[in-house]
PDB file of N, CA and C in Angstrom:
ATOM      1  N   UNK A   1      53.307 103.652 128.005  1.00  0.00           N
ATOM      2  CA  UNK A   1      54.006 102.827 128.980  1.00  0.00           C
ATOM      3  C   UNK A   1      55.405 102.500 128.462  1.00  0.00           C
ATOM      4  N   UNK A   2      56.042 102.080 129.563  1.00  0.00           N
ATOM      5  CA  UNK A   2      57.668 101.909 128.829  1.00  0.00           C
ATOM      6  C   UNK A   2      57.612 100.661 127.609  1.00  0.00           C
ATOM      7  N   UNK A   3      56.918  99.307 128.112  1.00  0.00           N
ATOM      8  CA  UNK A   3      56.565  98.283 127.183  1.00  0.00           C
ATOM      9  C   UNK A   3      56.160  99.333 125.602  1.00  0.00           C
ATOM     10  N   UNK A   4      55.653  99.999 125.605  1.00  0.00           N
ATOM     11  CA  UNK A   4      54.720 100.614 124.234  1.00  0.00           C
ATOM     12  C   UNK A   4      56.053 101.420 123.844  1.00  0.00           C
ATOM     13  N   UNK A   5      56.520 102.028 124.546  1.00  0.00           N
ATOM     14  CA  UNK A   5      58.183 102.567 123.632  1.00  0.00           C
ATOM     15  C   UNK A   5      58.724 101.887 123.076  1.00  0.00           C
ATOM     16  N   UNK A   6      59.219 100.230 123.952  1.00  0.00           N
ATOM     17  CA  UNK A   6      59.756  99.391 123.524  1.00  0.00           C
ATOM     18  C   UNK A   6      59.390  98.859 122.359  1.00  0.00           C
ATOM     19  N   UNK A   7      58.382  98.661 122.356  1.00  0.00           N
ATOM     20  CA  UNK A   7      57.724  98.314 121.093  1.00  0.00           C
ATOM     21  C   UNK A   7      57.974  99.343 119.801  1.00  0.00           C
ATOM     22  N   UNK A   8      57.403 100.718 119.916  1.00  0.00           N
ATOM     23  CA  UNK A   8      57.334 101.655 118.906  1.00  0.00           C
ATOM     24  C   UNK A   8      59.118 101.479 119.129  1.00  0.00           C
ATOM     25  N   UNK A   9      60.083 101.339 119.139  1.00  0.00           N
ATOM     26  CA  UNK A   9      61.322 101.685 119.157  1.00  0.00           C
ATOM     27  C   UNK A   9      62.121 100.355 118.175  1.00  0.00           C
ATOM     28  N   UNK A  10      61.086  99.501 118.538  1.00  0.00           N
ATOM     29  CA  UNK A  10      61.916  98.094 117.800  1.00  0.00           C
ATOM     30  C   UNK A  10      60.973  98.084 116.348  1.00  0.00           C
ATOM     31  N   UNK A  11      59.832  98.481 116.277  1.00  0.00           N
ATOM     32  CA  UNK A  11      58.952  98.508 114.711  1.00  0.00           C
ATOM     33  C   UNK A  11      59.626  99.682 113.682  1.00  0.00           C
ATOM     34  N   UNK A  12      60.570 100.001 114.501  1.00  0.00           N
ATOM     35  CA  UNK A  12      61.676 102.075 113.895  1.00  0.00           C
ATOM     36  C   UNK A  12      62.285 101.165 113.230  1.00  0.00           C
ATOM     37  N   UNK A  13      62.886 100.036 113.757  1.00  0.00           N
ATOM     38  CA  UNK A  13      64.373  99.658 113.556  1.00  0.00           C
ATOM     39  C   UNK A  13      65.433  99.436 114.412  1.00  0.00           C
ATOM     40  N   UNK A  14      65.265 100.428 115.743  1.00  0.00           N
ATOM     41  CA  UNK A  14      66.027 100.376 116.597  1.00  0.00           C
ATOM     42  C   UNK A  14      66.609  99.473 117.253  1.00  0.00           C
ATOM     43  N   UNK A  15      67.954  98.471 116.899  1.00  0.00           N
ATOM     44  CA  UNK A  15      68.758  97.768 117.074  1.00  0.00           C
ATOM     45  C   UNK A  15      69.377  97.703 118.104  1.00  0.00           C
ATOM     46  N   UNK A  16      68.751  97.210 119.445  1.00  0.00           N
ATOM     47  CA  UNK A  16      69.646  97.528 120.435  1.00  0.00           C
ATOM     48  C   UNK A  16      70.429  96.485 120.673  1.00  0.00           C
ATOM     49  N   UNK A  17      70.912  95.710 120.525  1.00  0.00           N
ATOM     50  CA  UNK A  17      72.450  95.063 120.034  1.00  0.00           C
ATOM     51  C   UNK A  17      73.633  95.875 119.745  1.00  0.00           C
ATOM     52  N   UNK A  18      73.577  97.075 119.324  1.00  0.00           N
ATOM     53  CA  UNK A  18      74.241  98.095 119.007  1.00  0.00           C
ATOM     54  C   UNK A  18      74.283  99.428 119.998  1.00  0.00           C
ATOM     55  N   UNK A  19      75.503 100.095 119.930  1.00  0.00           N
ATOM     56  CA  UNK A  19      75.073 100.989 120.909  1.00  0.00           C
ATOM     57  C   UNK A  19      73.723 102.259 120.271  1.00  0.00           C
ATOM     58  N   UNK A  20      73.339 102.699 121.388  1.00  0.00           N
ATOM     59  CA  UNK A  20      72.626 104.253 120.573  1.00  0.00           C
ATOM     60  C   UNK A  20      73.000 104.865 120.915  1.00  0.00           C
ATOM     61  N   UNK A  21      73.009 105.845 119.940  1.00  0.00           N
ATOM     62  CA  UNK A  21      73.535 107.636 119.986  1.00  0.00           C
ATOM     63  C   UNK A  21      72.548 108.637 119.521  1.00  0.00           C
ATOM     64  N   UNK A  22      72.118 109.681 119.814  1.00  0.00           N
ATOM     65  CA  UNK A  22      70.849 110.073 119.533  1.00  0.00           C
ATOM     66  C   UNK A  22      71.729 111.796 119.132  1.00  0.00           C
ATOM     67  N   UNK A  23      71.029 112.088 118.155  1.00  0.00           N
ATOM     68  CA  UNK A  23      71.914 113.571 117.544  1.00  0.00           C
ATOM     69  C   UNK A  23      70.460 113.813 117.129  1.00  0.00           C
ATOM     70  N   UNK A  24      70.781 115.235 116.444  1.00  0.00           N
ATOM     71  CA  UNK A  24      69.621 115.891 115.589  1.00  0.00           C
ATOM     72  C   UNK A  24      70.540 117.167 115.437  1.00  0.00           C
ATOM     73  N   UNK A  25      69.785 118.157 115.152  1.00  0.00           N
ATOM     74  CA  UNK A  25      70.276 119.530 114.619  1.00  0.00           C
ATOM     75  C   UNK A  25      70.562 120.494 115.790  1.00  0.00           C
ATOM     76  N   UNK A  26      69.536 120.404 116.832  1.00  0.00           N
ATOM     77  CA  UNK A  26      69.471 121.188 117.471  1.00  0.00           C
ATOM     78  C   UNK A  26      69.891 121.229 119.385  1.00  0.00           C
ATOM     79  N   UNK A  27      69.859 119.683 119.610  1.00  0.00           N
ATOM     80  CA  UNK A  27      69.243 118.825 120.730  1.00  0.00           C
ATOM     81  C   UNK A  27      68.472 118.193 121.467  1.00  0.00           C
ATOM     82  N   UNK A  28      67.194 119.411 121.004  1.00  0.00           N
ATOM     83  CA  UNK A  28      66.079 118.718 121.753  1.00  0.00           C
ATOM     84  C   UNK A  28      65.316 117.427 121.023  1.00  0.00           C
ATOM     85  N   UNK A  29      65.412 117.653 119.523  1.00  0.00           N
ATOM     86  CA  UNK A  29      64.780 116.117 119.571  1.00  0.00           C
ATOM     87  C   UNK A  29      65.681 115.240 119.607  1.00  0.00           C
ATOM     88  N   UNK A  30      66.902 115.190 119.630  1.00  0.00           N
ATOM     89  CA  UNK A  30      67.852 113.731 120.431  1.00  0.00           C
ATOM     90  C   UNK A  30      67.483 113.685 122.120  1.00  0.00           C
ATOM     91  N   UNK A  31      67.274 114.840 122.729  1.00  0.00           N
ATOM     92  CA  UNK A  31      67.144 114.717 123.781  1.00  0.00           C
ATOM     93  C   UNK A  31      65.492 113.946 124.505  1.00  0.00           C
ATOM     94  N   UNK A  32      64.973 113.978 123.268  1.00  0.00           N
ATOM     95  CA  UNK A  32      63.429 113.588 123.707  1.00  0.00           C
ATOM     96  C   UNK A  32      63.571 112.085 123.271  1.00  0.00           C
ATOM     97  N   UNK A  33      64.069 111.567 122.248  1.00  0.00           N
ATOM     98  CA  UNK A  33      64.494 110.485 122.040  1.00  0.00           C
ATOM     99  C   UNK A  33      64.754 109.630 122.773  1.00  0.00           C
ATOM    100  N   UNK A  34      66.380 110.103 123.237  1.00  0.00           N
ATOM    101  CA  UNK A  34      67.172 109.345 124.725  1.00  0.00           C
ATOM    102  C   UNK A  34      66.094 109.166 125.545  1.00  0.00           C
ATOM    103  N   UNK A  35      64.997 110.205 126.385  1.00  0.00           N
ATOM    104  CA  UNK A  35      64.408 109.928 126.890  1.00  0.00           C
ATOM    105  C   UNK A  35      63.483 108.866 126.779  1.00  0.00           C
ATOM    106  N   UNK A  36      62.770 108.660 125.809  1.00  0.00           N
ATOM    107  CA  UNK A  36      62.334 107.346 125.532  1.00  0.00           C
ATOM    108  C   UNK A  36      63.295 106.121 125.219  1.00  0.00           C
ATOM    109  N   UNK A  37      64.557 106.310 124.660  1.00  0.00           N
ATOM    110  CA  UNK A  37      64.943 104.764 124.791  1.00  0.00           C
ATOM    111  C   UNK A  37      65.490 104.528 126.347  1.00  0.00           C
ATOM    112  N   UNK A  38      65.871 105.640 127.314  1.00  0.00           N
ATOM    113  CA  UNK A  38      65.766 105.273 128.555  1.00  0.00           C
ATOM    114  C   UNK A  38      64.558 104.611 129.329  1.00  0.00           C
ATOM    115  N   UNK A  39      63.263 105.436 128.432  1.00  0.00           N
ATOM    116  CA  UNK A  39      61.958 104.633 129.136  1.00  0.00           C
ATOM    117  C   UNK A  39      62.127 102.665 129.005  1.00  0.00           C
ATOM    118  N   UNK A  40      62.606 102.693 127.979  1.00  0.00           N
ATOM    119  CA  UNK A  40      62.364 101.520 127.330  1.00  0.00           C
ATOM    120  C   UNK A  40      63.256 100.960 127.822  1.00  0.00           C
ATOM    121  N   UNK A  41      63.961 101.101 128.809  1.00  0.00           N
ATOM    122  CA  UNK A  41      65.247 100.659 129.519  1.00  0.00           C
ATOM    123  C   UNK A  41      66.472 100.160 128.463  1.00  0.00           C
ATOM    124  N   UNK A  42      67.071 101.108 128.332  1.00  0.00           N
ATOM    125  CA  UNK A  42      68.003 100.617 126.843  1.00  0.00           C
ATOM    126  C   UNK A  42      69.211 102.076 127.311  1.00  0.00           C
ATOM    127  N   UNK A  43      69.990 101.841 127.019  1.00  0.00           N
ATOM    128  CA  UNK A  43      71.272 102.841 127.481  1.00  0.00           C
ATOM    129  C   UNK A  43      71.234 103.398 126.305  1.00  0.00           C
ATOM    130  N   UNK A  44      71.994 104.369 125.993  1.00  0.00           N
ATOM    131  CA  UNK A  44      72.224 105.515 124.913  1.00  0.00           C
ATOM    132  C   UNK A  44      72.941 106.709 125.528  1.00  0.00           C
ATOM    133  N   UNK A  45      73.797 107.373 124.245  1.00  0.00           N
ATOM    134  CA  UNK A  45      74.499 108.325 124.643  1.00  0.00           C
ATOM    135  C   UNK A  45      73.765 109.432 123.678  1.00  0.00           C
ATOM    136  N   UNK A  46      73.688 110.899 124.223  1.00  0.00           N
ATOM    137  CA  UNK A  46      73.385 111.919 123.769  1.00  0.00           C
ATOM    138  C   UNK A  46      74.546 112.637 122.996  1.00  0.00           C
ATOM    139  N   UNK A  47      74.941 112.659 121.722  1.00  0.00           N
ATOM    140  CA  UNK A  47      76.013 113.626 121.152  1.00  0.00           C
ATOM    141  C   UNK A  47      75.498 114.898 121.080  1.00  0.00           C
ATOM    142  N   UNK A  48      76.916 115.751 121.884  1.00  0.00           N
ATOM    143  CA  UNK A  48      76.878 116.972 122.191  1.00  0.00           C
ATOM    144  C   UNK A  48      76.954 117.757 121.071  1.00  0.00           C
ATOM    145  N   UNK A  49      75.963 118.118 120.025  1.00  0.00           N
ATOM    146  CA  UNK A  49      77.176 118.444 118.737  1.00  0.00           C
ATOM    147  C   UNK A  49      75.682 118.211 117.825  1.00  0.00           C
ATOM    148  N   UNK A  50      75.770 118.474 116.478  1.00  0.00           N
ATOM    149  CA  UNK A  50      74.808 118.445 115.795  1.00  0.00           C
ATOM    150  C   UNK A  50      74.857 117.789 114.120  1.00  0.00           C
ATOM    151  N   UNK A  51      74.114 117.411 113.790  1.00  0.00           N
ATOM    152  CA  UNK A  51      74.094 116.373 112.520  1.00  0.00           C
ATOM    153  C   UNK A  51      75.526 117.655 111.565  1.00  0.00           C
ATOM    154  N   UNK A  52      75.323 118.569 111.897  1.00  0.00           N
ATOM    155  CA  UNK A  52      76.146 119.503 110.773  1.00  0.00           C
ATOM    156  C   UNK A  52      77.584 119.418 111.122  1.00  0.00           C
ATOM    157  N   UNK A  53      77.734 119.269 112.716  1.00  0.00           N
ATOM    158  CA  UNK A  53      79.697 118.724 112.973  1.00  0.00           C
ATOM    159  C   UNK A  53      80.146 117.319 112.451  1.00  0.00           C
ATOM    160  N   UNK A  54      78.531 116.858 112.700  1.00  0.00           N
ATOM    161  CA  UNK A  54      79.281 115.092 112.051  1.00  0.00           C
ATOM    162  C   UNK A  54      79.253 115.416 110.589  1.00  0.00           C
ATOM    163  N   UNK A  55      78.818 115.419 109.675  1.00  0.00           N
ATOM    164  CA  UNK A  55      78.402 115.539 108.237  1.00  0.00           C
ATOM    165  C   UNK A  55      80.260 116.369 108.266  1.00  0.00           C
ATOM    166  N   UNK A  56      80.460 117.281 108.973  1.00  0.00           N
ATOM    167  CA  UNK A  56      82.156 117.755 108.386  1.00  0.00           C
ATOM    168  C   UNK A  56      83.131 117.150 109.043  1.00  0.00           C
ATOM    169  N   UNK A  57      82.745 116.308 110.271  1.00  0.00           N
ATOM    170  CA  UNK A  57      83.965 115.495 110.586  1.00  0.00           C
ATOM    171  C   UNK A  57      84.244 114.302 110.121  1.00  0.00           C
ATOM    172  N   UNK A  58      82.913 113.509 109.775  1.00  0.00           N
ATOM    173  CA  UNK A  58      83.024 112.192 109.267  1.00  0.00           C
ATOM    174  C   UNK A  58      81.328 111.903 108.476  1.00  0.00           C
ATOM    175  N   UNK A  59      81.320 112.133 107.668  1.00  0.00           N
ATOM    176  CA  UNK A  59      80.173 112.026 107.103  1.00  0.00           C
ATOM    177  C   UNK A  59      79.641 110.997 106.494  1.00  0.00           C
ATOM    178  N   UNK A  60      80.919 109.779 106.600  1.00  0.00           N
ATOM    179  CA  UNK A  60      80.744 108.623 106.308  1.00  0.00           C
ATOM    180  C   UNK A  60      79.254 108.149 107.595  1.00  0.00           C
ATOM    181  N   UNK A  61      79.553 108.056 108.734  1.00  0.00           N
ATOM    182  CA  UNK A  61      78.685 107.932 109.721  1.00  0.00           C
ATOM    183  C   UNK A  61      77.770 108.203 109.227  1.00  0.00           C
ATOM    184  N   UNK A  62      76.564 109.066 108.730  1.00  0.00           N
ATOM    185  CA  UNK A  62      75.527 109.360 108.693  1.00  0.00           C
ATOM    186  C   UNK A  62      74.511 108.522 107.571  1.00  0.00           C
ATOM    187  N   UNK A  63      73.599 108.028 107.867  1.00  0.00           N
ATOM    188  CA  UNK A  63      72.883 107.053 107.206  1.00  0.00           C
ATOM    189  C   UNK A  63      71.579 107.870 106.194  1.00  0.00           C
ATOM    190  N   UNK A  64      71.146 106.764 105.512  1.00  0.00           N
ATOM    191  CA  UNK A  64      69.693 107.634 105.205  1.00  0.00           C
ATOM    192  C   UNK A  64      68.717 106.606 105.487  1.00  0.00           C
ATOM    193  N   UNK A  65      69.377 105.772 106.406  1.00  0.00           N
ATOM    194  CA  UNK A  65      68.004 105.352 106.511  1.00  0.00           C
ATOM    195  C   UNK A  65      67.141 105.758 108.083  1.00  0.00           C
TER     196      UNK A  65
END
């Protein structure tokens, strides 16, 4: 249910006070992502582009956690 995303999304960490941006390597798992923080009614942007353009454009951005 969307409530049970919400939930599994805030026990992640997921800070929505902040914007979201959802990346990965390939797209589809940012794209399955977005889809659930949309379930969860929460806005987010999909970056067109993959963890390997950010890591050479600004690699400061990228976290480990």
């Amino acid at each position: 249910s969307d409530a049970e995303l919400a939930e599994i999304l805030s026990k992640a960490g997921l800070d929505t006070a902040k914007p979201i941006v959802t990346m990965c390597n390939g797209g589809t798992q940012a794209s399955l992502l977005g889809l659930a923080v949309a379930k969860a009614n929460k806005k987010f942007r999909l970056f067109n582009g993959s963890l390997r353009e950010v890591a050479q454009r600004a690699p400061l951005l990228i976290s480990e956690k």
